[in-house]
PDB file of N, CA and C in Angstrom:
ATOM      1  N   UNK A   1     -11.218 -10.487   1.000  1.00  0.00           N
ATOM      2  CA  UNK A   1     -10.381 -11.432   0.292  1.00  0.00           C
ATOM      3  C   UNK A   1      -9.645 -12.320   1.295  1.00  0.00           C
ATOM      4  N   UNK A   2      -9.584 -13.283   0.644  1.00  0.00           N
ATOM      5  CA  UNK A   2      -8.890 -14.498   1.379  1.00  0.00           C
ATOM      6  C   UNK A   2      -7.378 -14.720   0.984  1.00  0.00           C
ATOM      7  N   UNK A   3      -6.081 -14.827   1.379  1.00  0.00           N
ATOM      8  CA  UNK A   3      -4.716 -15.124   1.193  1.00  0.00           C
ATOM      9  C   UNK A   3      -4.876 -16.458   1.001  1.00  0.00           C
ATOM     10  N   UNK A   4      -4.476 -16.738   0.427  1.00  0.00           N
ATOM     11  CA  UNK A   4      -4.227 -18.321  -0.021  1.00  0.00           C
ATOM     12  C   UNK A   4      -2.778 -18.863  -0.753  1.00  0.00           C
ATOM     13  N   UNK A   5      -1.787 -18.218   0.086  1.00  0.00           N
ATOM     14  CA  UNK A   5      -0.451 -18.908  -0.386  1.00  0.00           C
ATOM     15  C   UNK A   5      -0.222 -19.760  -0.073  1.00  0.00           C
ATOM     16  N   UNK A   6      -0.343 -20.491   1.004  1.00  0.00           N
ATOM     17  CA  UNK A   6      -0.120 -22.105   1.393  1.00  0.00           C
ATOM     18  C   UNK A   6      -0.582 -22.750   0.772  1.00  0.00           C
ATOM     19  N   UNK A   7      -1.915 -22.758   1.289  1.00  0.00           N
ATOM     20  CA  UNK A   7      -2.495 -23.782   0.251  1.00  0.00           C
ATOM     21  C   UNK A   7      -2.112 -24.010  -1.429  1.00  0.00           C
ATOM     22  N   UNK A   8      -1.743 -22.946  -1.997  1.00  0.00           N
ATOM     23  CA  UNK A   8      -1.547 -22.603  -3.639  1.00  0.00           C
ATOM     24  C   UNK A   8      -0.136 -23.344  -3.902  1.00  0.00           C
ATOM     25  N   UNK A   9       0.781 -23.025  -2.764  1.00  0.00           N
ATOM     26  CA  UNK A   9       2.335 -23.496  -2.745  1.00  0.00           C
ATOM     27  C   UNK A   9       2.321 -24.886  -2.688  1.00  0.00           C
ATOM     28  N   UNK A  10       1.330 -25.828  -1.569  1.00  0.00           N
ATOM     29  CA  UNK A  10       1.433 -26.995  -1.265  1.00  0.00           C
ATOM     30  C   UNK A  10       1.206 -27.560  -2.483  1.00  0.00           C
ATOM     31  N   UNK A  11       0.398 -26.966  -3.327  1.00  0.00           N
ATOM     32  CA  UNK A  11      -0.451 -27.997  -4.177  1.00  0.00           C
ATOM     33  C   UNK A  11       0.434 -27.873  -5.338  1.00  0.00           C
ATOM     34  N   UNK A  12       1.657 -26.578  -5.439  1.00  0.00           N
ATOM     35  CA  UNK A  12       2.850 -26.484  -6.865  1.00  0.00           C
ATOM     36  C   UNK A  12       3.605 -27.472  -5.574  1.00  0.00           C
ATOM     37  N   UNK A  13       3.515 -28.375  -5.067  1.00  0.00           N
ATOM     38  CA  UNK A  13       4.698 -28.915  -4.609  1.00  0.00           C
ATOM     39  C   UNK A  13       6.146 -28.476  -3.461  1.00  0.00           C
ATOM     40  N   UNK A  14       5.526 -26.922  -3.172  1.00  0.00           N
ATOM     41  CA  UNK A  14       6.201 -26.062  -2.357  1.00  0.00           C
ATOM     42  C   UNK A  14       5.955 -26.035  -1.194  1.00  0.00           C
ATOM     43  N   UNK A  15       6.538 -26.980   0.033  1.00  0.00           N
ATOM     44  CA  UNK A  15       6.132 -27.262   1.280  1.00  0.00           C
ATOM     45  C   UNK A  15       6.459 -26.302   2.526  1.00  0.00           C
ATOM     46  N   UNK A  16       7.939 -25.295   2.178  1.00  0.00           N
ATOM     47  CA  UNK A  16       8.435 -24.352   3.271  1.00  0.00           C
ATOM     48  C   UNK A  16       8.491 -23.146   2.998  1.00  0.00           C
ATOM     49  N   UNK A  17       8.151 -22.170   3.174  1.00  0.00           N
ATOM     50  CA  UNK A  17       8.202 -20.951   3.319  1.00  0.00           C
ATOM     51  C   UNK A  17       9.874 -20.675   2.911  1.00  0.00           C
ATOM     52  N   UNK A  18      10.812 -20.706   3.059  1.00  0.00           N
ATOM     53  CA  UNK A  18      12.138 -20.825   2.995  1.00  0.00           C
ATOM     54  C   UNK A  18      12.760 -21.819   1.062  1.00  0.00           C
ATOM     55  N   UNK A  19      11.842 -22.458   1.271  1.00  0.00           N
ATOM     56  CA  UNK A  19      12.138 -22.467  -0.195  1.00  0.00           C
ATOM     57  C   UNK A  19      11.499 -21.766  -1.451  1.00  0.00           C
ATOM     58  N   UNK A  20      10.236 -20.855  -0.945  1.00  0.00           N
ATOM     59  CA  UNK A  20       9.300 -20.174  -1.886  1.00  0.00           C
ATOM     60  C   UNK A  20      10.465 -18.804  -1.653  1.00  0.00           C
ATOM     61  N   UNK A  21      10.619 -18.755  -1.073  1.00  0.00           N
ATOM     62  CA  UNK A  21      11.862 -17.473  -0.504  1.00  0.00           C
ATOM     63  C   UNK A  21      13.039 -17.507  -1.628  1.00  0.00           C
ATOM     64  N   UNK A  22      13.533 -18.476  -1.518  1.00  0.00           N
ATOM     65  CA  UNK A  22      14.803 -18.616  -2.478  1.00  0.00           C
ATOM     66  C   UNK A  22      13.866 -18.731  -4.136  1.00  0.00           C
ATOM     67  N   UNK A  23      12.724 -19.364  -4.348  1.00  0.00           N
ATOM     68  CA  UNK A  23      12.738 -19.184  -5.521  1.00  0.00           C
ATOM     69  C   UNK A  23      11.946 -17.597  -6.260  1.00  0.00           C
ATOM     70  N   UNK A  24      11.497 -16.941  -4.901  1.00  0.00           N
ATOM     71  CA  UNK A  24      11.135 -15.850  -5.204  1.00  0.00           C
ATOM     72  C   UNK A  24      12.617 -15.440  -5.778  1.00  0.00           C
ATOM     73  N   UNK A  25      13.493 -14.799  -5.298  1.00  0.00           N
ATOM     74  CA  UNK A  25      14.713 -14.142  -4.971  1.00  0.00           C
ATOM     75  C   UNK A  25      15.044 -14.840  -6.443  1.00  0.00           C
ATOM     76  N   UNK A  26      15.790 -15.731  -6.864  1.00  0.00           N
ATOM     77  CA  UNK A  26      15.703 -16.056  -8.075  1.00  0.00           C
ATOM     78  C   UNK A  26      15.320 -15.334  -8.872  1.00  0.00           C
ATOM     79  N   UNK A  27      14.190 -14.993  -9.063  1.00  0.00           N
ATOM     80  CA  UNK A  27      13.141 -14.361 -10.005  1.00  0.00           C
ATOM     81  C   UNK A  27      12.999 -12.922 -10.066  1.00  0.00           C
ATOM     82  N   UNK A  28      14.096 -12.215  -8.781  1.00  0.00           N
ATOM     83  CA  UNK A  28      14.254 -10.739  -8.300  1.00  0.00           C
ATOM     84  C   UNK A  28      13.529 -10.291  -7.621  1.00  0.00           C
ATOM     85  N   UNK A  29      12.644 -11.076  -6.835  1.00  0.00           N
ATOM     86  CA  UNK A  29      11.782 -10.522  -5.955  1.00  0.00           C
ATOM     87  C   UNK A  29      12.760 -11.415  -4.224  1.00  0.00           C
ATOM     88  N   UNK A  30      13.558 -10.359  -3.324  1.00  0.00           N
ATOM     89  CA  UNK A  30      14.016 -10.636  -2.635  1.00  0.00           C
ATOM     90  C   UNK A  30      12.990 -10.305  -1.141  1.00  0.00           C
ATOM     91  N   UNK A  31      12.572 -11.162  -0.173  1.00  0.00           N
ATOM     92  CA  UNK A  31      11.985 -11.003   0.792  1.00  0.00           C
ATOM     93  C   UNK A  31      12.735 -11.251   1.875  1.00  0.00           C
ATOM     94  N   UNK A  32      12.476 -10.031   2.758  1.00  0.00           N
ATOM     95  CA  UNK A  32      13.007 -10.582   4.471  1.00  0.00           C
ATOM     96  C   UNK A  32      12.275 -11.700   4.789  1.00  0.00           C
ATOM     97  N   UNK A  33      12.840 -12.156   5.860  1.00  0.00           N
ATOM     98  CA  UNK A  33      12.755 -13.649   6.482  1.00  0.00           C
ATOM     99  C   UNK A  33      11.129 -13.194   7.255  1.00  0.00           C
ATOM    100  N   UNK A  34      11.479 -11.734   7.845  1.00  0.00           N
ATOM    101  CA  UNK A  34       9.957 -11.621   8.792  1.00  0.00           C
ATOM    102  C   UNK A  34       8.829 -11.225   7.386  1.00  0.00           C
ATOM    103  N   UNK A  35       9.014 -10.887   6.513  1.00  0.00           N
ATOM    104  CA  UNK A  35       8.166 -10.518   5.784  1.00  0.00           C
ATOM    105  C   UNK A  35       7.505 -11.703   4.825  1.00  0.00           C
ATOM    106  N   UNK A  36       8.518 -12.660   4.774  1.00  0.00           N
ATOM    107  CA  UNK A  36       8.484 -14.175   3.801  1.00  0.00           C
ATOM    108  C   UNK A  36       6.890 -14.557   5.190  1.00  0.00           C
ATOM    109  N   UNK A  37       7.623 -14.507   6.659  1.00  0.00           N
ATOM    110  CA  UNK A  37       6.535 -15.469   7.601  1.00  0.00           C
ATOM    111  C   UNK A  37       5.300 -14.607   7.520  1.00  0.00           C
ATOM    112  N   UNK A  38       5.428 -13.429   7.291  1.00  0.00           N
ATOM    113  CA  UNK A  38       3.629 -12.989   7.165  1.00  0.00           C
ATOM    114  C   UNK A  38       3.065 -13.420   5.836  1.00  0.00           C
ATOM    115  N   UNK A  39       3.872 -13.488   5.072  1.00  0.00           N
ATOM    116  CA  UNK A  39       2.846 -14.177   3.742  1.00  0.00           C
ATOM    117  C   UNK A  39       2.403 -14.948   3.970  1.00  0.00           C
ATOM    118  N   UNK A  40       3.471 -16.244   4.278  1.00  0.00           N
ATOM    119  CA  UNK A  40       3.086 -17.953   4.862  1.00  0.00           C
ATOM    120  C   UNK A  40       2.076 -17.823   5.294  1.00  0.00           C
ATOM    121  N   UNK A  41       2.733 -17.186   6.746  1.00  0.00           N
ATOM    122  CA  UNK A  41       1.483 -17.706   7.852  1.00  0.00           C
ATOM    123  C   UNK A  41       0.032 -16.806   7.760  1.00  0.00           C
ATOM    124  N   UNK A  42      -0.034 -16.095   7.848  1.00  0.00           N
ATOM    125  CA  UNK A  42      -0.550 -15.007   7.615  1.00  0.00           C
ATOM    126  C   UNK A  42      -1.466 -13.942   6.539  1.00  0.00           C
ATOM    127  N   UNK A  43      -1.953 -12.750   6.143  1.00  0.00           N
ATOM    128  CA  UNK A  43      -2.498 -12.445   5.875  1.00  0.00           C
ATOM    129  C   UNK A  43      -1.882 -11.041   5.494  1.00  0.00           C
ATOM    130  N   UNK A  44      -1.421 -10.800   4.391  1.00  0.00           N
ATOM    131  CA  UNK A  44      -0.579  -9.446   4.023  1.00  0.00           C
ATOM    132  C   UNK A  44      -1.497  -8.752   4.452  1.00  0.00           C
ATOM    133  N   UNK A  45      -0.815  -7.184   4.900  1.00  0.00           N
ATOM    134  CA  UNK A  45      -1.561  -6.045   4.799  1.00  0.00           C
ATOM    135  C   UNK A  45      -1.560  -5.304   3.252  1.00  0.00           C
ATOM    136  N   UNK A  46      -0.342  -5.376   2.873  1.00  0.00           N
ATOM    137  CA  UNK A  46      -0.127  -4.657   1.735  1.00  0.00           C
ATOM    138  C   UNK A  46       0.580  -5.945   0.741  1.00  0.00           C
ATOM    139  N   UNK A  47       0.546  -5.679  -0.477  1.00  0.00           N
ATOM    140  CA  UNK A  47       1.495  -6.493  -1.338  1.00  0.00           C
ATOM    141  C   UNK A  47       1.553  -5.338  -2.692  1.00  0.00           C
ATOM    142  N   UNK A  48       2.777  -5.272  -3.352  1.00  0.00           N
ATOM    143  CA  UNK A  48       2.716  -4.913  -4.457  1.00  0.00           C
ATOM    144  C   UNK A  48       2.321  -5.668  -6.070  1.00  0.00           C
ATOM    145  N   UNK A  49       1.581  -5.093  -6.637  1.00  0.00           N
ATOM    146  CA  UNK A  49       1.059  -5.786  -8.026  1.00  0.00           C
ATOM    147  C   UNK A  49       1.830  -6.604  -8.786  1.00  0.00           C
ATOM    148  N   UNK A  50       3.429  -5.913  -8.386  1.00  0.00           N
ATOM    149  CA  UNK A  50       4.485  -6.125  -9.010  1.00  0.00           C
ATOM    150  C   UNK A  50       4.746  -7.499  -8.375  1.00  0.00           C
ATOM    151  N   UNK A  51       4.518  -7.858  -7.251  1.00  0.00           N
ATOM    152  CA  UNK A  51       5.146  -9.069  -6.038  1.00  0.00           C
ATOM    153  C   UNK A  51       4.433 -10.215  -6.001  1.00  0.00           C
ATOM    154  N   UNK A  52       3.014  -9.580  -6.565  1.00  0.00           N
ATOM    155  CA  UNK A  52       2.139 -10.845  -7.113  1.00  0.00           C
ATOM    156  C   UNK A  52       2.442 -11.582  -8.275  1.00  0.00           C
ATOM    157  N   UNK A  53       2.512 -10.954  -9.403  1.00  0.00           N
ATOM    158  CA  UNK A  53       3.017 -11.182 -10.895  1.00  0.00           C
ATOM    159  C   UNK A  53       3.942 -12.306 -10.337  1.00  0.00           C
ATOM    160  N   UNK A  54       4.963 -11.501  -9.608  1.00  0.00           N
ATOM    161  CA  UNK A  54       6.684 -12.729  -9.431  1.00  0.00           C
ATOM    162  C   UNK A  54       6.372 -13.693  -8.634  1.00  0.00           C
ATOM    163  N   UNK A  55       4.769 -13.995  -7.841  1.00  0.00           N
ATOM    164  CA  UNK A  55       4.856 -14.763  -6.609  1.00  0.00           C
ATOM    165  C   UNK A  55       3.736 -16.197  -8.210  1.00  0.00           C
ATOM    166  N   UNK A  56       3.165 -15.335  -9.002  1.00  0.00           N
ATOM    167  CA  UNK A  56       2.374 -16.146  -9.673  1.00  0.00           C
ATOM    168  C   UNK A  56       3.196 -17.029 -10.624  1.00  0.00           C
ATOM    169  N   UNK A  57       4.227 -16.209 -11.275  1.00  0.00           N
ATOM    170  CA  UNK A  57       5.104 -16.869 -12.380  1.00  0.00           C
ATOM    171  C   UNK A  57       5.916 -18.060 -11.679  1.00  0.00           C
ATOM    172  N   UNK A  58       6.353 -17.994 -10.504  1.00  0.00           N
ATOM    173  CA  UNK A  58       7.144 -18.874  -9.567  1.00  0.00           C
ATOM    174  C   UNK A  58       6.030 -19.882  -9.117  1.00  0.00           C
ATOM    175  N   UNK A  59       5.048 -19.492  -8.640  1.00  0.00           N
ATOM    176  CA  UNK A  59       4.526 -21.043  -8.404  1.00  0.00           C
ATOM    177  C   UNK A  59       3.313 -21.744  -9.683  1.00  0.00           C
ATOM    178  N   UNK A  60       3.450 -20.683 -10.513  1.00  0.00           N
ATOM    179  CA  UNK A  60       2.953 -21.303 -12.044  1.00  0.00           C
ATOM    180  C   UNK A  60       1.584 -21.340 -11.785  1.00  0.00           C
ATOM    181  N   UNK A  61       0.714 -19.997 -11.198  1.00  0.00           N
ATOM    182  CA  UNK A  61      -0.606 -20.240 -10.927  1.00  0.00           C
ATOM    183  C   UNK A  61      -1.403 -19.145 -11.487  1.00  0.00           C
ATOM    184  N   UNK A  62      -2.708 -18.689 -11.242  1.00  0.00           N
ATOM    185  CA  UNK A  62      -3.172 -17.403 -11.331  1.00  0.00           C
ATOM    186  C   UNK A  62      -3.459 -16.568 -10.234  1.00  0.00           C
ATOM    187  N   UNK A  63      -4.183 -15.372 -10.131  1.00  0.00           N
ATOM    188  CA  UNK A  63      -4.360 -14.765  -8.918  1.00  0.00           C
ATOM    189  C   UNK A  63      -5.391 -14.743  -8.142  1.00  0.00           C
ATOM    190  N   UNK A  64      -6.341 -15.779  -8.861  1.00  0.00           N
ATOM    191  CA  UNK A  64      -7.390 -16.126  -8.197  1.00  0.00           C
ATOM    192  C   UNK A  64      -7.137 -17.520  -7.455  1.00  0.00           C
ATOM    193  N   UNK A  65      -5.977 -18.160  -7.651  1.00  0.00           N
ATOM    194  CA  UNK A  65      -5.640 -18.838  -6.582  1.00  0.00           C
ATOM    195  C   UNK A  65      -5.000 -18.586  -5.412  1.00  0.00           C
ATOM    196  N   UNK A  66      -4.517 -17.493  -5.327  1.00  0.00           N
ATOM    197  CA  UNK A  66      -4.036 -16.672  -4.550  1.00  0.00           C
ATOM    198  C   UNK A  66      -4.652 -16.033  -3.307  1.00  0.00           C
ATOM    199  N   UNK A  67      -5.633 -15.062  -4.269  1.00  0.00           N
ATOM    200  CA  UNK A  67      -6.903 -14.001  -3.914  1.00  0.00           C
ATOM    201  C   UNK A  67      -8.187 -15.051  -3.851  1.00  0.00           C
ATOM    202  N   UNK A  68      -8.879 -15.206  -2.728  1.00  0.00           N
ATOM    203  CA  UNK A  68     -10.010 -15.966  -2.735  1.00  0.00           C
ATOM    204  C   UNK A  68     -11.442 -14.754  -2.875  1.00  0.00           C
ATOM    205  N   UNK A  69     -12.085 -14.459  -3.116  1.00  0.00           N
ATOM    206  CA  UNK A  69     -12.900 -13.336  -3.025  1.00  0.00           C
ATOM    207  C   UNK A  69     -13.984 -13.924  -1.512  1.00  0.00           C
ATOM    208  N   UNK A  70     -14.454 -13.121  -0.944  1.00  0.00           N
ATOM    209  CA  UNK A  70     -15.240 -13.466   0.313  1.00  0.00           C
ATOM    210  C   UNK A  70     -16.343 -12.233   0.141  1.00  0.00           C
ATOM    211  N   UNK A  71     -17.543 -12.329  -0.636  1.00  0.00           N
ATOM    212  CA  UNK A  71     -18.238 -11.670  -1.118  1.00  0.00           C
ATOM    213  C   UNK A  71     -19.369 -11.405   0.205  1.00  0.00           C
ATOM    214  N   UNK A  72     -19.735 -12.285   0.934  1.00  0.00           N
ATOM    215  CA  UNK A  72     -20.548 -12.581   1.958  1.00  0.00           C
ATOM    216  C   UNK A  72     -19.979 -11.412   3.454  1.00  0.00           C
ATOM    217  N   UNK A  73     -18.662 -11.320   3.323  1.00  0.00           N
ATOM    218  CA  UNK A  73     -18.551  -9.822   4.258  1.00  0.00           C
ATOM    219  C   UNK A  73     -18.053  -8.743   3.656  1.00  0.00           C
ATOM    220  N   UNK A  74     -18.819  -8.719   3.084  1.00  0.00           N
ATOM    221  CA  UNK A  74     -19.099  -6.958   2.420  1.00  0.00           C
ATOM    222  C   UNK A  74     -20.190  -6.768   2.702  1.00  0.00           C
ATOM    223  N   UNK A  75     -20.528  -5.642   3.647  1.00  0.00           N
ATOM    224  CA  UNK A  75     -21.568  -4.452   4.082  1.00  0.00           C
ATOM    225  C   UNK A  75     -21.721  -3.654   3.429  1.00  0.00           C
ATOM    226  N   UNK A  76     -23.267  -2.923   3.231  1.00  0.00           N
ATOM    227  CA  UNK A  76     -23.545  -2.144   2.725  1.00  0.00           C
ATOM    228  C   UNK A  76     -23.182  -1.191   3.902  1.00  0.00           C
ATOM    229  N   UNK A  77     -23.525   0.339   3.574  1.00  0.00           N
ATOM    230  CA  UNK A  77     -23.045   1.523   4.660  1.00  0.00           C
ATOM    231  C   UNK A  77     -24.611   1.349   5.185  1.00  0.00           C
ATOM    232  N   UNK A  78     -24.575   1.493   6.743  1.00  0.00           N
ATOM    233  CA  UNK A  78     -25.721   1.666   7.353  1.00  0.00           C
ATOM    234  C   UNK A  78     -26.299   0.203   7.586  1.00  0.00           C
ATOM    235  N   UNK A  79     -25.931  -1.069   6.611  1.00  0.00           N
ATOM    236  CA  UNK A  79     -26.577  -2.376   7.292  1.00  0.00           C
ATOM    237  C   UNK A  79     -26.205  -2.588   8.328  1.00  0.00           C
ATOM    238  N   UNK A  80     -24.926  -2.714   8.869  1.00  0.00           N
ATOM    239  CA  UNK A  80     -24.579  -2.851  10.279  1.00  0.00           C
ATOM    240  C   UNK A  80     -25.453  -2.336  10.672  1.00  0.00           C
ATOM    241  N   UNK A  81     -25.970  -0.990  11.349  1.00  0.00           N
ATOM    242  CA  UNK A  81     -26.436  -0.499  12.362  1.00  0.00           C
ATOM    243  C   UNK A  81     -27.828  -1.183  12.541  1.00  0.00           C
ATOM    244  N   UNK A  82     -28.561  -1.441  10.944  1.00  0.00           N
ATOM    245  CA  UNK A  82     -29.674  -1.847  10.788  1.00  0.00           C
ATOM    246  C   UNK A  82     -29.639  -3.255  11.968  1.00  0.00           C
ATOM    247  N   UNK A  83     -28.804  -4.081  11.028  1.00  0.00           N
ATOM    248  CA  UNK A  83     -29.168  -5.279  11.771  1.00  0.00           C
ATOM    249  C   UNK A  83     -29.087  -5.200  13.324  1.00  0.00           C
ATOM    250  N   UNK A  84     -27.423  -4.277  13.669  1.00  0.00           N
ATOM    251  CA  UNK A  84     -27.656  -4.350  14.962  1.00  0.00           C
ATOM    252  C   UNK A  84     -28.889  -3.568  16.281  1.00  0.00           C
ATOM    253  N   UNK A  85     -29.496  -3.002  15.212  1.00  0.00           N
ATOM    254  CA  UNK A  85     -30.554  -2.277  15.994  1.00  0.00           C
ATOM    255  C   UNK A  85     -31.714  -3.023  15.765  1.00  0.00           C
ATOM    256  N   UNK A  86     -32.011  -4.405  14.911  1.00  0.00           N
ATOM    257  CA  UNK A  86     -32.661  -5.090  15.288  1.00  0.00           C
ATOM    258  C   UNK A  86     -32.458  -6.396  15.928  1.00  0.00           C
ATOM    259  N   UNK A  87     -31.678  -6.787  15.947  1.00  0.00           N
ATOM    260  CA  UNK A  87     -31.243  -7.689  17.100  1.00  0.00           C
ATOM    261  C   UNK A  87     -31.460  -7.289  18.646  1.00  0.00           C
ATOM    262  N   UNK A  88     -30.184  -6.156  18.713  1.00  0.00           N
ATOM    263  CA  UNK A  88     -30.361  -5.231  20.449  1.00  0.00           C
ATOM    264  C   UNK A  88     -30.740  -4.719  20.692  1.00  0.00           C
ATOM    265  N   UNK A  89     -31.845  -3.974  20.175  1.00  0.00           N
ATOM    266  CA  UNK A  89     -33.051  -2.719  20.400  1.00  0.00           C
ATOM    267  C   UNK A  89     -33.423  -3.024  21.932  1.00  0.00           C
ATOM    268  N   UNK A  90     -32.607  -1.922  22.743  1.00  0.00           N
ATOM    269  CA  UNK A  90     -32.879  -1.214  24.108  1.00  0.00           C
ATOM    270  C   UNK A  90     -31.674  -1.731  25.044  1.00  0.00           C
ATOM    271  N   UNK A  91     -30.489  -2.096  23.748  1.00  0.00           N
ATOM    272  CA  UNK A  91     -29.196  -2.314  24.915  1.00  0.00           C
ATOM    273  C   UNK A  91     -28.434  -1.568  24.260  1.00  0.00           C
ATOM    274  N   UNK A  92     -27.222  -1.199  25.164  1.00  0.00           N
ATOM    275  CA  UNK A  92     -26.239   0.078  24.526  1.00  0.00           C
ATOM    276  C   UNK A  92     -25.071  -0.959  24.205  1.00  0.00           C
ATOM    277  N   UNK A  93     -24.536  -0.537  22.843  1.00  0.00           N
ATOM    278  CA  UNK A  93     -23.098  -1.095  22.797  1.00  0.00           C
ATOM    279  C   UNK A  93     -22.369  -0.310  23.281  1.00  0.00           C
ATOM    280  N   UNK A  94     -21.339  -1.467  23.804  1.00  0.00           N
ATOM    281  CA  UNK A  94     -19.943  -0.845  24.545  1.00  0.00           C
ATOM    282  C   UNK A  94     -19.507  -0.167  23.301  1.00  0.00           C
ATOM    283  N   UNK A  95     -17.941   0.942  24.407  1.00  0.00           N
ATOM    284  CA  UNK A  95     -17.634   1.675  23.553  1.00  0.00           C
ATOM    285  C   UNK A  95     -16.611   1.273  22.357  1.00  0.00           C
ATOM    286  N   UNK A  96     -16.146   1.210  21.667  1.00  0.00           N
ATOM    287  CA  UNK A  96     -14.602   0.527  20.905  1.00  0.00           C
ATOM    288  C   UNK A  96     -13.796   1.104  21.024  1.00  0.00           C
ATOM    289  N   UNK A  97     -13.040   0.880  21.573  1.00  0.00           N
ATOM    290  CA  UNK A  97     -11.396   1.230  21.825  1.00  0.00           C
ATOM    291  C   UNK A  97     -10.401   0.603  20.554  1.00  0.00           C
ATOM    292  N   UNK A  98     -10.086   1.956  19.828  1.00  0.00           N
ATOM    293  CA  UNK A  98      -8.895   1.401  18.653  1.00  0.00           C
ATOM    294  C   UNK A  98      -7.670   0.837  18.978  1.00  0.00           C
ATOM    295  N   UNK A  99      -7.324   0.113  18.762  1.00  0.00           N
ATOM    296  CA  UNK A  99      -6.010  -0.791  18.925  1.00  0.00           C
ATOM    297  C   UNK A  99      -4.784  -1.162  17.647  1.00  0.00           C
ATOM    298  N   UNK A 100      -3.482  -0.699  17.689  1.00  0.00           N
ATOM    299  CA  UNK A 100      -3.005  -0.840  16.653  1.00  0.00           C
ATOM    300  C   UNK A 100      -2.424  -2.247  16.060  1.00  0.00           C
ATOM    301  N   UNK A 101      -2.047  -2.432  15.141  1.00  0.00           N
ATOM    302  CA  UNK A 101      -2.069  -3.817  14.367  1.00  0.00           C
ATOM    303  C   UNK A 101      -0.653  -4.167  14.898  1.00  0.00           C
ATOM    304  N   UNK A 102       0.131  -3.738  15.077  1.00  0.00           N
ATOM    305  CA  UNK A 102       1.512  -3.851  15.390  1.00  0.00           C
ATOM    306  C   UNK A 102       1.661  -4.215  16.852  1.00  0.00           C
ATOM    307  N   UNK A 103       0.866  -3.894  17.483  1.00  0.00           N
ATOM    308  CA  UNK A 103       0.681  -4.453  19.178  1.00  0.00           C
ATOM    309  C   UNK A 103       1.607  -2.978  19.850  1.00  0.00           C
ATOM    310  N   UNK A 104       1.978  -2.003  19.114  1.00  0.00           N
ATOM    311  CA  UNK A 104       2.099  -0.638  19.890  1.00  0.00           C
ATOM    312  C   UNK A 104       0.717  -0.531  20.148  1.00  0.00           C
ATOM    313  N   UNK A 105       1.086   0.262  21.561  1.00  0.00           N
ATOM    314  CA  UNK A 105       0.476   1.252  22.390  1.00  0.00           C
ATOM    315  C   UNK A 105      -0.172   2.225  21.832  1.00  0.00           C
ATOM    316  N   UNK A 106      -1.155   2.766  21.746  1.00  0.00           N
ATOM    317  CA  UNK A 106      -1.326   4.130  20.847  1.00  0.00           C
ATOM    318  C   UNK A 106      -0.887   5.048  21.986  1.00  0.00           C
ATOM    319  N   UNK A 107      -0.704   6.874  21.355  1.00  0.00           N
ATOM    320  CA  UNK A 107      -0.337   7.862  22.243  1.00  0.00           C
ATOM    321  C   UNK A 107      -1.333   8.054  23.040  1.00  0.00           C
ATOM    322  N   UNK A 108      -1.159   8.602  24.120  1.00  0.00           N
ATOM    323  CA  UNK A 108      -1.601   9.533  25.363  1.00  0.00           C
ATOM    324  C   UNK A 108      -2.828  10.258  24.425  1.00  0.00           C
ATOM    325  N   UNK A 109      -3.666  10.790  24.866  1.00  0.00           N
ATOM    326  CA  UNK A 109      -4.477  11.440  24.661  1.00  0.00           C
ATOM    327  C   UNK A 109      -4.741  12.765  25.059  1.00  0.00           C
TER     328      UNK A 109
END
């Protein structure tokens, strides 16, 4: 899925992040200032069902303007490997090293 609050806001006439803020809050849905800039800019990790409803009634839209669907990266289980074992057949992939979303460090091992 695709986030699409900017674009959805620009087009109700809602140009700043700071004023979708106040008219959320209005409506009882109160957001921190860092949590308002990951919507904007950004790409929620989480949202509540409840936060959508108040984010839809405020800019007078639905949730498919919101939610873009991106049907084209969804994998089946096992296509990855397929494709990549026909593409690189007789090179090794490197290893992946997990990395956390927050830019912490993970623990010691």
């Amino acid at each position: 899925m695709r986030w699409n609050l900017r674009l959805t806001a620009a087009n109700k006439g809602v140009w700043k992040a700071s004023e979708l803020q106040r008219s959320l809050a209005e409506h009882g849905l109160v957001i921190s200032a860092g949590k308002m800039s990951g919507l904007w800019s950004g790409q929620p990790v989480s949202l509540k069902l409840e936060d959508l409803d108040v984010i839809c009634v405020v800019l007078g839209c639905e949730i498919g303007d919101l939610l873009i669907p991106e049907p084209e990266k969804v994998s089946r289980p096992g296509q990855a490997e397929t494709e990549r074992a026909a593409v690189g057949a007789g090179t090794v992939a490197p290893a992946v090293i997990p990395k956390r979303r927050d830019g912490r460090s993970l623990p010691p091992e």
